[in-house]
C-alpha atoms as a PDB file:
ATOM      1  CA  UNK A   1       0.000   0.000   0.000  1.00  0.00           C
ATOM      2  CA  UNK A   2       1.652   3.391  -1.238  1.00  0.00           C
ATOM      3  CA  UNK A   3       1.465   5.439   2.139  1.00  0.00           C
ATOM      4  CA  UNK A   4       2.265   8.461   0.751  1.00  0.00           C
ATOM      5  CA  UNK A   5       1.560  11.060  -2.444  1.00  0.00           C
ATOM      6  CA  UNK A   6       4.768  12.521  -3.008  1.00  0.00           C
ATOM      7  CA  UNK A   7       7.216  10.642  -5.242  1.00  0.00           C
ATOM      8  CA  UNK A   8      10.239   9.662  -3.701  1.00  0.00           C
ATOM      9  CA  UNK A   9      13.534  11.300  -4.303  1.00  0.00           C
ATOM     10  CA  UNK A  10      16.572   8.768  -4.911  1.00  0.00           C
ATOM     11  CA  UNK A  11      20.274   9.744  -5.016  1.00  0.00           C
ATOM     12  CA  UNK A  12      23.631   8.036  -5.254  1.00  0.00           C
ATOM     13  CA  UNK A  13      27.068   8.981  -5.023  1.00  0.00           C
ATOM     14  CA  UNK A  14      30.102   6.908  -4.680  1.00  0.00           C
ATOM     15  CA  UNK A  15      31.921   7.158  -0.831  1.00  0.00           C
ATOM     16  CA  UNK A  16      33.283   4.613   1.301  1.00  0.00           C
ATOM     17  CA  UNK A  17      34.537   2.685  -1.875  1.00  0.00           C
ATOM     18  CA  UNK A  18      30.817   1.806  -2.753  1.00  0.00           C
ATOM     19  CA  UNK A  19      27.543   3.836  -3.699  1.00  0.00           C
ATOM     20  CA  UNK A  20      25.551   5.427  -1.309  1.00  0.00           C
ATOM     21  CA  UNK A  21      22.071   5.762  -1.875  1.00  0.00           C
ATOM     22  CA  UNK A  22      19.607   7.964  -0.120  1.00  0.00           C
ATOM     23  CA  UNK A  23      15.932   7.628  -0.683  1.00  0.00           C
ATOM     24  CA  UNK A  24      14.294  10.705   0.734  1.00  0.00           C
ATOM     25  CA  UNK A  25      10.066  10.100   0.701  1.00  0.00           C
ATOM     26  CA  UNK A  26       7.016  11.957   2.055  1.00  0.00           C
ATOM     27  CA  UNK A  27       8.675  15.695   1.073  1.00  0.00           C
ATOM     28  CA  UNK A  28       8.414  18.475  -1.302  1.00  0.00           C
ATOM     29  CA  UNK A  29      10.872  18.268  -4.365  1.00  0.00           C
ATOM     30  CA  UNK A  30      12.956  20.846  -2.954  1.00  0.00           C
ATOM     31  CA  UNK A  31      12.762  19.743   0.733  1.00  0.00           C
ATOM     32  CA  UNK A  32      14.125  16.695   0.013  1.00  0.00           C
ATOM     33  CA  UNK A  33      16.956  17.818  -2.072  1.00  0.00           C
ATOM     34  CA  UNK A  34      18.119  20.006   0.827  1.00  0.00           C
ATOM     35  CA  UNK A  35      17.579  17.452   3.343  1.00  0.00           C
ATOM     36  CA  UNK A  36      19.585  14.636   1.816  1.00  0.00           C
ATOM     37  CA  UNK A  37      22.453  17.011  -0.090  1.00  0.00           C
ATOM     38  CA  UNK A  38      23.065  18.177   3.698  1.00  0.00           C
ATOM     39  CA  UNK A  39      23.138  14.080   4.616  1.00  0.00           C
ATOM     40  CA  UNK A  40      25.449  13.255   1.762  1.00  0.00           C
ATOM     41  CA  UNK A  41      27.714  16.214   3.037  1.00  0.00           C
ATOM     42  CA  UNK A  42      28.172  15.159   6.224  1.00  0.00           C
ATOM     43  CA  UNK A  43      28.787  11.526   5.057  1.00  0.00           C
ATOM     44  CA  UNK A  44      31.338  12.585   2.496  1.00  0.00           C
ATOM     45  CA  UNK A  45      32.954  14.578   5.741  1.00  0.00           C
ATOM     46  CA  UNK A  46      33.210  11.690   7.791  1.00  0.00           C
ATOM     47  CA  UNK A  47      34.848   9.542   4.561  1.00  0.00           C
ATOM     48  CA  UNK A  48      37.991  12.679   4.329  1.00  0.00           C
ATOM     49  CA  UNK A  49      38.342  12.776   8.203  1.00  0.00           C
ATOM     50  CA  UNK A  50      38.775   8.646   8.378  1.00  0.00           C
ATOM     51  CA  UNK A  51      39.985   7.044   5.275  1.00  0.00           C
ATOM     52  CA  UNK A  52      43.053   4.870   5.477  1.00  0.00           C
ATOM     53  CA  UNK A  53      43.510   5.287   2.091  1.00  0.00           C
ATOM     54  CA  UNK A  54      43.108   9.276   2.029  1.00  0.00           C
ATOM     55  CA  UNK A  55      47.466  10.372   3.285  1.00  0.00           C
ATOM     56  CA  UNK A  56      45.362  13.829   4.324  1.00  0.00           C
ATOM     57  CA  UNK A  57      42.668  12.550   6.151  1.00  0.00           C
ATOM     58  CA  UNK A  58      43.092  12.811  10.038  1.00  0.00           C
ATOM     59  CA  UNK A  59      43.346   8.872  10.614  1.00  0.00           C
ATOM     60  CA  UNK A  60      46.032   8.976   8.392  1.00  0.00           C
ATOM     61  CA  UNK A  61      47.928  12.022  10.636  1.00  0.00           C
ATOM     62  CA  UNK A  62      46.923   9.732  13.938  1.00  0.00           C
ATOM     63  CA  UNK A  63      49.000   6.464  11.809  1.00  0.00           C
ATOM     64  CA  UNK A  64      51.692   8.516  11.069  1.00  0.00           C
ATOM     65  CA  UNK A  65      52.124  10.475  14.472  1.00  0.00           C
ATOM     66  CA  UNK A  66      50.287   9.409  17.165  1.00  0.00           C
ATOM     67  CA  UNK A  67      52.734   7.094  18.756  1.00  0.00           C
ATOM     68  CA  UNK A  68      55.021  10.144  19.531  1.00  0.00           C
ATOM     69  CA  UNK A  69      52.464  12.527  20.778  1.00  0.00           C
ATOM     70  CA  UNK A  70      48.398  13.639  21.322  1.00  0.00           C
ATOM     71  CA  UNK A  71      46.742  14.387  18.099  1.00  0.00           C
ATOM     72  CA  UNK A  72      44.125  16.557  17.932  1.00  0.00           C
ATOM     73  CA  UNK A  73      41.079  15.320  15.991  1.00  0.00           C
ATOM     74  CA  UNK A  74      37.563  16.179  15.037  1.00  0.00           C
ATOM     75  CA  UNK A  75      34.992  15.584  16.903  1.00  0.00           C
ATOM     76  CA  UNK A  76      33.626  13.106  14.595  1.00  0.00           C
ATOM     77  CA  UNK A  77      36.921  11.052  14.605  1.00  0.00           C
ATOM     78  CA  UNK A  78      37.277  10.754  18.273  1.00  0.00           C
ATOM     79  CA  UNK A  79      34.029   9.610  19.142  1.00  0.00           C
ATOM     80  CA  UNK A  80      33.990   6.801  16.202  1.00  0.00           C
ATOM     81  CA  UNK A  81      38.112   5.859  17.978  1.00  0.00           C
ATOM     82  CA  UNK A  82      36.215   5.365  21.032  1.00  0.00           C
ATOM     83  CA  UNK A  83      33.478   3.513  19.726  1.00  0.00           C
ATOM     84  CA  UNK A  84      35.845   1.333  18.180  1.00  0.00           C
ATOM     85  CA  UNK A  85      37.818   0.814  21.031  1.00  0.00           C
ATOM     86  CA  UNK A  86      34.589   0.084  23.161  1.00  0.00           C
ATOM     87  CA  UNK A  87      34.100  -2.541  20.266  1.00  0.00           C
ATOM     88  CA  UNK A  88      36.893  -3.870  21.090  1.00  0.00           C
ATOM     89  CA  UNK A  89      37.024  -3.951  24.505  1.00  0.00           C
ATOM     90  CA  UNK A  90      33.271  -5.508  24.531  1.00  0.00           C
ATOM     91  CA  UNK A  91      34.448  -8.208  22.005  1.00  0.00           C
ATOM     92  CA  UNK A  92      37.946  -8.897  23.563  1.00  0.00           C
ATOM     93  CA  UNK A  93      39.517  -7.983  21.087  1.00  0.00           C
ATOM     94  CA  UNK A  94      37.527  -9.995  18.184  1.00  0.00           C
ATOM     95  CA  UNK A  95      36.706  -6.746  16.924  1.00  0.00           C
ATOM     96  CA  UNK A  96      40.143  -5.287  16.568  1.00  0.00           C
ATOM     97  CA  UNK A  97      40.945  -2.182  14.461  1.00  0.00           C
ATOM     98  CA  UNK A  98      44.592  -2.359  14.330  1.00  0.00           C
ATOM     99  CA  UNK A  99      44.295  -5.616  12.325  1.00  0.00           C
ATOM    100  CA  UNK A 100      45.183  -3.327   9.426  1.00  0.00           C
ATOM    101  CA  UNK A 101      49.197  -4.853   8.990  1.00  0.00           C
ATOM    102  CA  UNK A 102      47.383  -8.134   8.318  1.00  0.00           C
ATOM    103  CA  UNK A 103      45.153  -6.545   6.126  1.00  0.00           C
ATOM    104  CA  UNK A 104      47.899  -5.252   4.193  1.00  0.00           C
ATOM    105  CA  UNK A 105      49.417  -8.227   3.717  1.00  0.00           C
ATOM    106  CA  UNK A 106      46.614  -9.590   2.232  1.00  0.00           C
ATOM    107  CA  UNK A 107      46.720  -7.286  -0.160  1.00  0.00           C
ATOM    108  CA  UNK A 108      42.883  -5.407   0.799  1.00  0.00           C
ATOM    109  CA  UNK A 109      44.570  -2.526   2.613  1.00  0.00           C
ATOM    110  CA  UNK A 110      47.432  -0.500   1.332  1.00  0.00           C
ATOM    111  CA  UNK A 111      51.017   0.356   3.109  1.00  0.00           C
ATOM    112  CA  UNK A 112      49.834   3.442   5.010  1.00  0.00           C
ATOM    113  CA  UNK A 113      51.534   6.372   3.731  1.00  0.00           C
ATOM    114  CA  UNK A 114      54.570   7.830   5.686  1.00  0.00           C
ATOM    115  CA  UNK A 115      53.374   5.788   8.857  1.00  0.00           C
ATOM    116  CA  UNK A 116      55.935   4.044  11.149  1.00  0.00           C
ATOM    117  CA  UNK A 117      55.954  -0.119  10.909  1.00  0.00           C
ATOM    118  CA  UNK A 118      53.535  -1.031  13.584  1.00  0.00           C
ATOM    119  CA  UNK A 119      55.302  -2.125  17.107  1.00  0.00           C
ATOM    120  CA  UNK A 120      55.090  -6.042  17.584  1.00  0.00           C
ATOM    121  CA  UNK A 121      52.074  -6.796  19.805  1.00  0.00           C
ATOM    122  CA  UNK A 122      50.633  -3.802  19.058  1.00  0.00           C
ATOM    123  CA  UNK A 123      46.769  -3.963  19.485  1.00  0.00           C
ATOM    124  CA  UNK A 124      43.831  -1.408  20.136  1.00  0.00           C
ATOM    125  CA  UNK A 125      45.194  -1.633  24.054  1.00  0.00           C
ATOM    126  CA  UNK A 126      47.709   0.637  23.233  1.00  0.00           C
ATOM    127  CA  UNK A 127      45.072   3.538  21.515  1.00  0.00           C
ATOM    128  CA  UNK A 128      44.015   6.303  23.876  1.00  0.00           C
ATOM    129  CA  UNK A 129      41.246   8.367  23.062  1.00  0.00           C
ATOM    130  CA  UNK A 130      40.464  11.673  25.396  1.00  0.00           C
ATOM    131  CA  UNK A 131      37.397  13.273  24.534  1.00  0.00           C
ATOM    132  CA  UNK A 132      37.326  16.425  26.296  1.00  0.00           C
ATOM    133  CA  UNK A 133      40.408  18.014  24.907  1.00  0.00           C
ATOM    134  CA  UNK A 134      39.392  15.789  21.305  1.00  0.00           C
ATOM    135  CA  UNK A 135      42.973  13.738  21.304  1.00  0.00           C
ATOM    136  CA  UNK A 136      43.897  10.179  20.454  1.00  0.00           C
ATOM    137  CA  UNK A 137      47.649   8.681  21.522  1.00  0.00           C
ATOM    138  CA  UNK A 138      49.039   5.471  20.576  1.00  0.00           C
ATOM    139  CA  UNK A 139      51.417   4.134  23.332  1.00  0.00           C
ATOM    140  CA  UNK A 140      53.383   2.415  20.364  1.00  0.00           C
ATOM    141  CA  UNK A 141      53.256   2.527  16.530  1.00  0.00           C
ATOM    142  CA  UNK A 142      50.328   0.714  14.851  1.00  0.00           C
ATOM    143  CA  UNK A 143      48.148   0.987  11.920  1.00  0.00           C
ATOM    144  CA  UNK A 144      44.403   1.928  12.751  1.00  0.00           C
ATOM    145  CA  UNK A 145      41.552   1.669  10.515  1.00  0.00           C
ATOM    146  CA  UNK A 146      38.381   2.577  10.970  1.00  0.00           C
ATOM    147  CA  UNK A 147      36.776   1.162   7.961  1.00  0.00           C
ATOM    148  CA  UNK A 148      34.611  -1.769  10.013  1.00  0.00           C
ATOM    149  CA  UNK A 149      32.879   0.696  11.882  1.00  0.00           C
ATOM    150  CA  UNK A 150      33.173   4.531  10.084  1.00  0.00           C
ATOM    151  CA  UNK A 151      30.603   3.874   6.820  1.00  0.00           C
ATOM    152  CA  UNK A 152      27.960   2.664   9.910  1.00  0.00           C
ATOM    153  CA  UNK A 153      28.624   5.663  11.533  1.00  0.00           C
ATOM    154  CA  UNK A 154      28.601   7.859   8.693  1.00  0.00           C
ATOM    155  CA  UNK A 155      24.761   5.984   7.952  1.00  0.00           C
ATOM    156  CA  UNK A 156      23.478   6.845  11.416  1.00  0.00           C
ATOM    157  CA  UNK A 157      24.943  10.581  10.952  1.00  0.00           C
ATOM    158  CA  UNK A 158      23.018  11.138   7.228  1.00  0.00           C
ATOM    159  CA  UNK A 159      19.511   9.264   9.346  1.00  0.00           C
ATOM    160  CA  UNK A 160      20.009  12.042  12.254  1.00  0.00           C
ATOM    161  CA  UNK A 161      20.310  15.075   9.733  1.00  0.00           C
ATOM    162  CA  UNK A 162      17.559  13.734   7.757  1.00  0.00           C
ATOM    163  CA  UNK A 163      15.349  13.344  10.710  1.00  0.00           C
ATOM    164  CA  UNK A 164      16.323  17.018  11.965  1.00  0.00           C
ATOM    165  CA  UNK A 165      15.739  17.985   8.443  1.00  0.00           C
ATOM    166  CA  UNK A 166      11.963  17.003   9.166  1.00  0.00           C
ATOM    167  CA  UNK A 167      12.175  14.789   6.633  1.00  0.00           C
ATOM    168  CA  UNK A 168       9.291  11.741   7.338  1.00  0.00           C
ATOM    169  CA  UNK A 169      10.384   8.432   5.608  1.00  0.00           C
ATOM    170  CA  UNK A 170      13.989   7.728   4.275  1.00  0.00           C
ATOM    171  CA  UNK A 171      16.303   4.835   3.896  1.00  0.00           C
ATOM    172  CA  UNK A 172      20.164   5.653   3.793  1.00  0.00           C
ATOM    173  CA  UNK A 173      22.284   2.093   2.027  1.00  0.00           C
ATOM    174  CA  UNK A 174      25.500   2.411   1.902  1.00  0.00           C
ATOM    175  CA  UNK A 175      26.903  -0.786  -0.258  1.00  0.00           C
ATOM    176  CA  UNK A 176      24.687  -2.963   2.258  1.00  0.00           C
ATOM    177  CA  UNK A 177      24.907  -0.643   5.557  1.00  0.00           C
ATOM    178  CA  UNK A 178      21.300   0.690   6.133  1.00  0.00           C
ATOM    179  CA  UNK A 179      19.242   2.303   8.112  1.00  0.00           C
ATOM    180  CA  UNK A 180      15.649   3.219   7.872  1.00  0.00           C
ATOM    181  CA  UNK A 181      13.242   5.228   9.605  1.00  0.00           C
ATOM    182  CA  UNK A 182       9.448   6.084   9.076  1.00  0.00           C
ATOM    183  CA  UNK A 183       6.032   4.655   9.252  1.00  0.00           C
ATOM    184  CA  UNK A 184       6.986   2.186   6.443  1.00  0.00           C
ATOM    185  CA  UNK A 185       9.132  -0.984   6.828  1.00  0.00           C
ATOM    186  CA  UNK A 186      11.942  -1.463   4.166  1.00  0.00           C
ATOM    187  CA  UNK A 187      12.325  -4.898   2.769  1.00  0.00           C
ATOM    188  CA  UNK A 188      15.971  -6.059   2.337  1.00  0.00           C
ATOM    189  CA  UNK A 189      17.500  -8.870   0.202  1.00  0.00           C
ATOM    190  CA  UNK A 190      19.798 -10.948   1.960  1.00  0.00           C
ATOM    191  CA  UNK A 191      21.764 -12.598  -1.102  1.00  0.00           C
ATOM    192  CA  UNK A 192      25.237 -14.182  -0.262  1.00  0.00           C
ATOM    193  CA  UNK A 193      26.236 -13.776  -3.751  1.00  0.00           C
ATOM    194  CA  UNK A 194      25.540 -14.737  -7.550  1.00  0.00           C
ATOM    195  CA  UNK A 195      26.741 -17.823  -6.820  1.00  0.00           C
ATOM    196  CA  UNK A 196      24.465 -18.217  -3.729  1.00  0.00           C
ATOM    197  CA  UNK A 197      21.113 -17.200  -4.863  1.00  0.00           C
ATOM    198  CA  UNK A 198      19.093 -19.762  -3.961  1.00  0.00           C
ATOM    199  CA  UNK A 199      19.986 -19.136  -0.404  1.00  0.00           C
ATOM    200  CA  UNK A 200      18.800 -15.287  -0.208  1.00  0.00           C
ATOM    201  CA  UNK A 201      15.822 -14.745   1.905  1.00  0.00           C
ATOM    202  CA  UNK A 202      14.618 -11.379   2.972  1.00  0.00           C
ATOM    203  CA  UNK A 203      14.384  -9.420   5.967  1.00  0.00           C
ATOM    204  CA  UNK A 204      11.819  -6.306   7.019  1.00  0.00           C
ATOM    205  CA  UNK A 205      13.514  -3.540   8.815  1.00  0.00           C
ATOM    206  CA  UNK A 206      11.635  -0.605  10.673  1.00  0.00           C
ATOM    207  CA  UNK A 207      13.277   2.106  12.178  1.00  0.00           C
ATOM    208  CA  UNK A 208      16.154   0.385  12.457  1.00  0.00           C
ATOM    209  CA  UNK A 209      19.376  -0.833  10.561  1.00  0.00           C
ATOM    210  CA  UNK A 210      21.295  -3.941   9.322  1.00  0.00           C
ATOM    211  CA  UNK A 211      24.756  -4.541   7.938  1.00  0.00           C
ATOM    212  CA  UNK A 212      25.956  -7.454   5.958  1.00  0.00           C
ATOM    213  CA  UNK A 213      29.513  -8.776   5.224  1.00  0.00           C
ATOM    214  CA  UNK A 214      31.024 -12.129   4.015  1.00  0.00           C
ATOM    215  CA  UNK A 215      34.488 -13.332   4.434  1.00  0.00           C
ATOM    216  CA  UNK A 216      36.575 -14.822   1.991  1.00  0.00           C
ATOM    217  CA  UNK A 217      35.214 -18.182   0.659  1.00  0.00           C
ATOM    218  CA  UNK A 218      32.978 -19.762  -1.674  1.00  0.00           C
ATOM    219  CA  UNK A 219      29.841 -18.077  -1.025  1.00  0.00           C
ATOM    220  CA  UNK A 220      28.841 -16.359  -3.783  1.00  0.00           C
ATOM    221  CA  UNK A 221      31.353 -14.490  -6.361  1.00  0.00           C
ATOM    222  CA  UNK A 222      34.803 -14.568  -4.324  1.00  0.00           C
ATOM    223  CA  UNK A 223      35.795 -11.463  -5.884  1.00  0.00           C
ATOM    224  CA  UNK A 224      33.300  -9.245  -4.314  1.00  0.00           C
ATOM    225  CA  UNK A 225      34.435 -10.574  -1.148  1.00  0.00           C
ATOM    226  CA  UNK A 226      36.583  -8.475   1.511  1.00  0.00           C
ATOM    227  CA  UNK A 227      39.162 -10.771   3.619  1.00  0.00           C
ATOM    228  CA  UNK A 228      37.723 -10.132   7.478  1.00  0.00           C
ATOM    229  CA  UNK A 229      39.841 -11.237  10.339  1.00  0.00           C
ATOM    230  CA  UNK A 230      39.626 -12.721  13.543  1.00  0.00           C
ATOM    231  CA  UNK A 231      41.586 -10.375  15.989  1.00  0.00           C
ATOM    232  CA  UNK A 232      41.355 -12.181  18.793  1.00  0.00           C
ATOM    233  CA  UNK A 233      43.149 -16.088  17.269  1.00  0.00           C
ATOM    234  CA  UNK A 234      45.113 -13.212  14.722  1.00  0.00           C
ATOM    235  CA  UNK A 235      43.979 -15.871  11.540  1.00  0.00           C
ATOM    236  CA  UNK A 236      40.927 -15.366   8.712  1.00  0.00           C
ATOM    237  CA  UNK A 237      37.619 -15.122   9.725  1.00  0.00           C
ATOM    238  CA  UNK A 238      35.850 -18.077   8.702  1.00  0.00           C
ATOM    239  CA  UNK A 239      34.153 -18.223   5.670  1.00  0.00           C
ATOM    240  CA  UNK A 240      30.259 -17.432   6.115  1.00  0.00           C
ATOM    241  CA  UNK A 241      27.858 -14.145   4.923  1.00  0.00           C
ATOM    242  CA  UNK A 242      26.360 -12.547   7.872  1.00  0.00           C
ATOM    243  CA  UNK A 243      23.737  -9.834   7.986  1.00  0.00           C
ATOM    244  CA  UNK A 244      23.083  -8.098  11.870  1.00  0.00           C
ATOM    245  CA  UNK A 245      20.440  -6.186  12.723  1.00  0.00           C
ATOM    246  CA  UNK A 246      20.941  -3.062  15.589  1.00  0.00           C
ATOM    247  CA  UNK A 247      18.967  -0.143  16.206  1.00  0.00           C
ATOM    248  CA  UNK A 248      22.449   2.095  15.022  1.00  0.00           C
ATOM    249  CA  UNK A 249      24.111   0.805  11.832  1.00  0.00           C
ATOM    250  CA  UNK A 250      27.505   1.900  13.591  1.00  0.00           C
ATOM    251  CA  UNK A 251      26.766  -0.861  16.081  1.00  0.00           C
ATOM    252  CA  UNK A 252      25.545  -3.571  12.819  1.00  0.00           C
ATOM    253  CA  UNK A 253      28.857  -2.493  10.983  1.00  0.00           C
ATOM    254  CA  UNK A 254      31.204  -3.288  13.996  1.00  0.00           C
ATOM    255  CA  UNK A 255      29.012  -6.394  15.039  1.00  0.00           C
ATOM    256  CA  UNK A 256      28.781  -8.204  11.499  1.00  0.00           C
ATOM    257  CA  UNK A 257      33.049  -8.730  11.984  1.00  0.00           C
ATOM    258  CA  UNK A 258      32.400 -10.494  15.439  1.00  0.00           C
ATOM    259  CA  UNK A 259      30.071 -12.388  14.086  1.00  0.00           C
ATOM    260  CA  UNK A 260      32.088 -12.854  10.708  1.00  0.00           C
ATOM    261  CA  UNK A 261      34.676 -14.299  13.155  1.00  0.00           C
ATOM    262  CA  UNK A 262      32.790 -16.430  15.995  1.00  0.00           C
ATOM    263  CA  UNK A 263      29.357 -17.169  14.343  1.00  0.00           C
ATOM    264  CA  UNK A 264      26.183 -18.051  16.878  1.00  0.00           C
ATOM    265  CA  UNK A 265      29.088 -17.837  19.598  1.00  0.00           C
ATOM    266  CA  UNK A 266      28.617 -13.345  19.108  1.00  0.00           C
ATOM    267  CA  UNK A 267      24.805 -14.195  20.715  1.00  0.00           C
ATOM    268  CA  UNK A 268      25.778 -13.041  24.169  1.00  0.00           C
ATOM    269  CA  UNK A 269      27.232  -9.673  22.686  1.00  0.00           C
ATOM    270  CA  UNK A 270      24.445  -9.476  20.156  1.00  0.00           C
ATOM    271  CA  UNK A 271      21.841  -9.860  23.201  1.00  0.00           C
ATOM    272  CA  UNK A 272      23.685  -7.640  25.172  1.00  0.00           C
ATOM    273  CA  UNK A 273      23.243  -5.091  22.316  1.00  0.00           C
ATOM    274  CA  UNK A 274      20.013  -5.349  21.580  1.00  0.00           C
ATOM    275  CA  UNK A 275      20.798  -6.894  18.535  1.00  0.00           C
ATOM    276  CA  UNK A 276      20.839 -10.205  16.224  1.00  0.00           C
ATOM    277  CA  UNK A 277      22.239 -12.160  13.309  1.00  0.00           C
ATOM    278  CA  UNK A 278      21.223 -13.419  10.496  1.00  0.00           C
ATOM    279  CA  UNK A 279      24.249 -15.996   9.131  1.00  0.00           C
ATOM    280  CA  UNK A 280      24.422 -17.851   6.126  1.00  0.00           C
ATOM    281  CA  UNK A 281      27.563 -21.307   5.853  1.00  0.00           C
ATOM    282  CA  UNK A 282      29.519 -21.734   3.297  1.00  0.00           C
ATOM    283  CA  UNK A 283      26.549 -24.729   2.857  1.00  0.00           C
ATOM    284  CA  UNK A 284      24.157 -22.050   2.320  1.00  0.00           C
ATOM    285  CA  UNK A 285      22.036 -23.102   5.803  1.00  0.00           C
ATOM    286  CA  UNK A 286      21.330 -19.996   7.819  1.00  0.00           C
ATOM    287  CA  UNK A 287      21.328 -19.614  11.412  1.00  0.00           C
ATOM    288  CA  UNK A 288      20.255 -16.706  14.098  1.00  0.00           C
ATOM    289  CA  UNK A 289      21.458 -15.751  16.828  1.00  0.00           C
ATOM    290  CA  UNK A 290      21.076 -12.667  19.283  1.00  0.00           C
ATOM    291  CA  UNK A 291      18.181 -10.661  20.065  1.00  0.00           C
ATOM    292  CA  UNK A 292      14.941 -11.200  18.133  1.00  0.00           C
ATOM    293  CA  UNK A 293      16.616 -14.416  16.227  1.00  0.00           C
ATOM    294  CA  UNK A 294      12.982 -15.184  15.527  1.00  0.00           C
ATOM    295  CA  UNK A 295      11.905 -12.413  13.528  1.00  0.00           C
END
């Protein structure tokens, strides 16, 4: 049933190393331009201020720097350091984001440029975040990235401006990162891959988001695959497609690599998060696990 009269207004543009797409619906032509060009701004801020592959953005000054002294970063970038640190620390250490030397070496990251080789047994123990004078500290070298949690963020940041905006109904999908709020539901296709198609099932979402990720494997077409790690045992993530659902997409981004990494074993962290798991093995047989594994 079409709930409301005024077409929808659908944009893309390409951040994060995917497309973003916001669908703005319920608004004037013009209101909803405004609305979602101020949305896209702020998510093409947070993509300068944190890309690993960006040498000017400020995680690239923290790489190459803050193991001798304080940096000073946005706002932005210290409060998405601390969330991935909290991550971290609520995942011991599954969720890691100084995994990025392995990542490298995989060949899915590149050599950071002008940043010291990380310390041995450097980990996200050694990153210091302060957030009243906005500075983050390594205590030794290391390589963070912020790329498993940052595009989730950057999602929940374009939903907030959008709902300040006044802006009734809207979806923001960033390559598979979504949230959506509104009277309507959103229907999402969870789809492993080409190769995996007759495994995809769909899930409803309402005011809320979901995240999906696979790990390197035969699910679906390999080459759209990332390589995902398990910090904690420092090997590959197993090979399995995973979709979690949160209320905040930064908390379904960070969550899909735990589960990527322990499978139904992430259901105590998922419950204590309010959220759940959708996970598909490399035998295409899905699984839940989490909060509201039945819906």
């Amino acid at each position: 049933m079409q709930l409301f009269s005024a077409p929808p207004l659908e944009r893309a543009t390409p951040l994060f190393g995917t497309l973003v797409r916001i669908r703005v619906e319920a608004c004037s032509h013009d209101h909803a331009m405004e609305a979602s060009s101020k949305a896209i701004s702020a998510m093409a801020r947070v993509h300068r201020l944190m890309s690993f592959h960006d040498p000017e953005s400020e995680l690239s000054d923290l790489n190459r720097s803050a193991h001798r002294k304080p940096i000073r970063v946005s706002e932005e970038t210290a409060a998405v350091v601390a969330e991935a640190i909290n991550f971290a620390r609520l995942s011991d250490g599954v969720f890691d984001p100084t995994v990025a030397p392995a990542a490298t070496r995989a060949g899915t990251l590149p050599r950071p440029d002008g940043a010291p080789a990380p310390s041995p047994g450097a980990n996200w123990k050694d990153v210091e975040v302060d957030r009243e004078s906005m500075t983050v500290r390594f205590r030794r070298a290391l390589w963070l990235d912020l790329g498993g949690i940052a595009k989730g963020y950057a999602v929940d940041v374009a939903a907030g401006i959008l709902r300040h905006e006044g802006v009734p109904q809207a979806c923001v999908d960033a390559g598979g990162d979504l949230r959506v709020f509104g009277p309507a539901a959103e229907t999402v296709a969870l789809d492993p891959g080409p190769g995996a198609s007759r495994a995809a099932r769909a899930a409803r979402i309402l005011n809320g988001s979901l995240a999906s990720s696979g790990s390197a494997g035969p699910i679906g077409d390999q080459r759209a695959l990332a390589v995902h790690f398990d910090a904690g045992r420092r090997r590959l993530a197993p090979r399995r497609f995973v979709t979690v659902r949160a209320e905040r997409c930064l908390v379904a981004d960070a969550l899909t690599k735990v589960v990527l990494a322990r499978g139904r074993a992430a259901g105590r962290l998922l419950e204590q998060l309010g959220a759940s798991a959708a996970i598909c093995s490399p035998a295409l047989r899905w699984s839940t696990c989490g909060a509201r594994s039945d819906d």
